[in-house]
Protein backbone atom coordinates (compact mmCIF):
# COMPACT_ATOMS: atom_id res chain seq x y z
CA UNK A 1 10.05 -20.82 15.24
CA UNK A 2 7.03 -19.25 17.61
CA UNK A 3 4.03 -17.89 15.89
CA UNK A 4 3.99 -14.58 18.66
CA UNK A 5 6.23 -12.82 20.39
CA UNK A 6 5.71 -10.33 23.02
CA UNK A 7 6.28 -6.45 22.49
CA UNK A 8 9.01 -6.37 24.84
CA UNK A 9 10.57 -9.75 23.38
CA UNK A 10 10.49 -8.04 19.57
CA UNK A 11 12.10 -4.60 20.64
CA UNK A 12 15.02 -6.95 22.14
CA UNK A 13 14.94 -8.95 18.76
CA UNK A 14 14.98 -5.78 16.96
CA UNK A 15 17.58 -4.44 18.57
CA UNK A 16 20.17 -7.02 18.48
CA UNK A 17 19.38 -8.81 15.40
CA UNK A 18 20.10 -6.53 12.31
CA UNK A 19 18.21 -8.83 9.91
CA UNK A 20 14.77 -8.74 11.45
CA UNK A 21 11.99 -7.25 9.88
CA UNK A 22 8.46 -5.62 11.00
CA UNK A 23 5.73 -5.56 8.78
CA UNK A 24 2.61 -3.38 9.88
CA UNK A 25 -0.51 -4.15 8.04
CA UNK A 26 -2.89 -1.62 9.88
CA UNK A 27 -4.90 0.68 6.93
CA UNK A 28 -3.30 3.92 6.00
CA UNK A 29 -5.27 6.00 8.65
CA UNK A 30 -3.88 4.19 11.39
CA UNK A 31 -0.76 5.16 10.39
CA UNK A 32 -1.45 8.67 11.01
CA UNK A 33 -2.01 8.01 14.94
CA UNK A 34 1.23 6.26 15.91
CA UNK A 35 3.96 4.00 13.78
CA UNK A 36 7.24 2.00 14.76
CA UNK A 37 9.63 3.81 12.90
CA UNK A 38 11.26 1.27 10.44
CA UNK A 39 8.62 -1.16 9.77
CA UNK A 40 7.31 -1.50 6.29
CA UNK A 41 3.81 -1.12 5.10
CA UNK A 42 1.67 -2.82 3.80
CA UNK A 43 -1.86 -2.85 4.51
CA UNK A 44 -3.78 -6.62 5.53
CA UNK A 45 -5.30 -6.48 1.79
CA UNK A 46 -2.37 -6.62 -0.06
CA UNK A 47 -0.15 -8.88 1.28
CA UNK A 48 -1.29 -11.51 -1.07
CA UNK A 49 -0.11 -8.89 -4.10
CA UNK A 50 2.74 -8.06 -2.19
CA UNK A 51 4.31 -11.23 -0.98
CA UNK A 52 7.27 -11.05 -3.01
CA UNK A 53 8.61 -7.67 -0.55
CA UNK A 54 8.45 -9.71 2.24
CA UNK A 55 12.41 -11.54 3.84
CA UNK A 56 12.38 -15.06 3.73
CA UNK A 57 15.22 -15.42 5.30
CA UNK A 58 15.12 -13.18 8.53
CA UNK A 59 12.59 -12.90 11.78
CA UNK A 60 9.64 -11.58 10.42
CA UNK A 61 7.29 -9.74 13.07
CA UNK A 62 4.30 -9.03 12.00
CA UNK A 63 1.65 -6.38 13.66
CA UNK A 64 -1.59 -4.50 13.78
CA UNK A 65 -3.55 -2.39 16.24
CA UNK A 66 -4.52 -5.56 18.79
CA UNK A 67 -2.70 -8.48 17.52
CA UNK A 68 -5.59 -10.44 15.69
CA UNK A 69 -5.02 -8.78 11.95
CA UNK A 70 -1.61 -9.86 12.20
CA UNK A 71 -2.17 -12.95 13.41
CA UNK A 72 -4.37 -13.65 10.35
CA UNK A 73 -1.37 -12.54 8.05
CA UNK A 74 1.16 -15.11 9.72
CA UNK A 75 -1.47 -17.66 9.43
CA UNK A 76 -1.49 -17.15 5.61
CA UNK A 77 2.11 -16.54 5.53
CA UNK A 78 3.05 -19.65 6.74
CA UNK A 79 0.27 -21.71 4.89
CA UNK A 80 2.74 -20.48 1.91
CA UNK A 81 5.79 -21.59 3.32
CA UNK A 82 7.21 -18.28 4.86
CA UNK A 83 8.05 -19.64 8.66
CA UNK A 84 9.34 -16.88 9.84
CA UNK A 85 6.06 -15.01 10.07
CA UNK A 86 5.43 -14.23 13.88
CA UNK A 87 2.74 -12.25 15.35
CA UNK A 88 3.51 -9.56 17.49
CA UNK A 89 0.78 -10.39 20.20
CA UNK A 90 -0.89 -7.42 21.56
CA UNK A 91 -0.26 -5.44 18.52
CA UNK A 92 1.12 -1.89 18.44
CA UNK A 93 -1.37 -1.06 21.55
CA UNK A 94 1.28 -3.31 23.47
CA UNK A 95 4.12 -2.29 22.28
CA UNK A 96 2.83 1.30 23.20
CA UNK A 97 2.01 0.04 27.02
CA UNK A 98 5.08 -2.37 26.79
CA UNK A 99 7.68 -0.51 25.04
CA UNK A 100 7.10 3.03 24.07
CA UNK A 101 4.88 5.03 27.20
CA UNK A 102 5.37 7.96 24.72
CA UNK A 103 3.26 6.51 21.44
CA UNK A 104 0.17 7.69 21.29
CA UNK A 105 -2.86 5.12 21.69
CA UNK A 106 -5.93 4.48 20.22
């Protein structure tokens, strides 16, 4: 499996397969500015506590403001064995260029 995906490529994956996931790990403030509805939470800093939320078994895409948080989390993720960690490159900033004109940027 690829270790990014593009913003355009994930809302297609999204879309069509029901057993993705999207896991934002932006900080709690960031939240406040723009979300994709339906992805879980959990901040950068705890997904080491929180590893046992995550699917093993499903597309996980993985995303933060610009792409290089995230890309630090499927990094980990996969140095434990969970493969299907991909980074959504860009971050939400592209999927607000890419995807949604209407999400407010920062």
């Amino acid at each position: 499996m690829d270790k990014e995906i593009s913003a355009v490529d994930t809302a297609f994956l999204l879309k069509n397969n029901t057993n993705a996931a999207i896991l934002d790990v932006r900080e709690e403030n960031e939240l406040s500015i723009c979300r994709i509805e339906g992805a879980l939470h959990i901040p950068m800093a705890e997904v080491p506590d929180r590893y046992s939320e995550l699917p093993k078994d499903a597309p996980l895409i993985v995303f933060c403001h610009h792409g290089m948080r995230s890309l630090k989390v499927v990094e980990y993720l996969r140095a434990r064995g969970l493969e299907n960690a991909i980074n959504l490159t860009g971050g939400i900033h592209a999927w607000a260029n890419e995807v949604d004109a209407e999400m407010p940027k920062y």
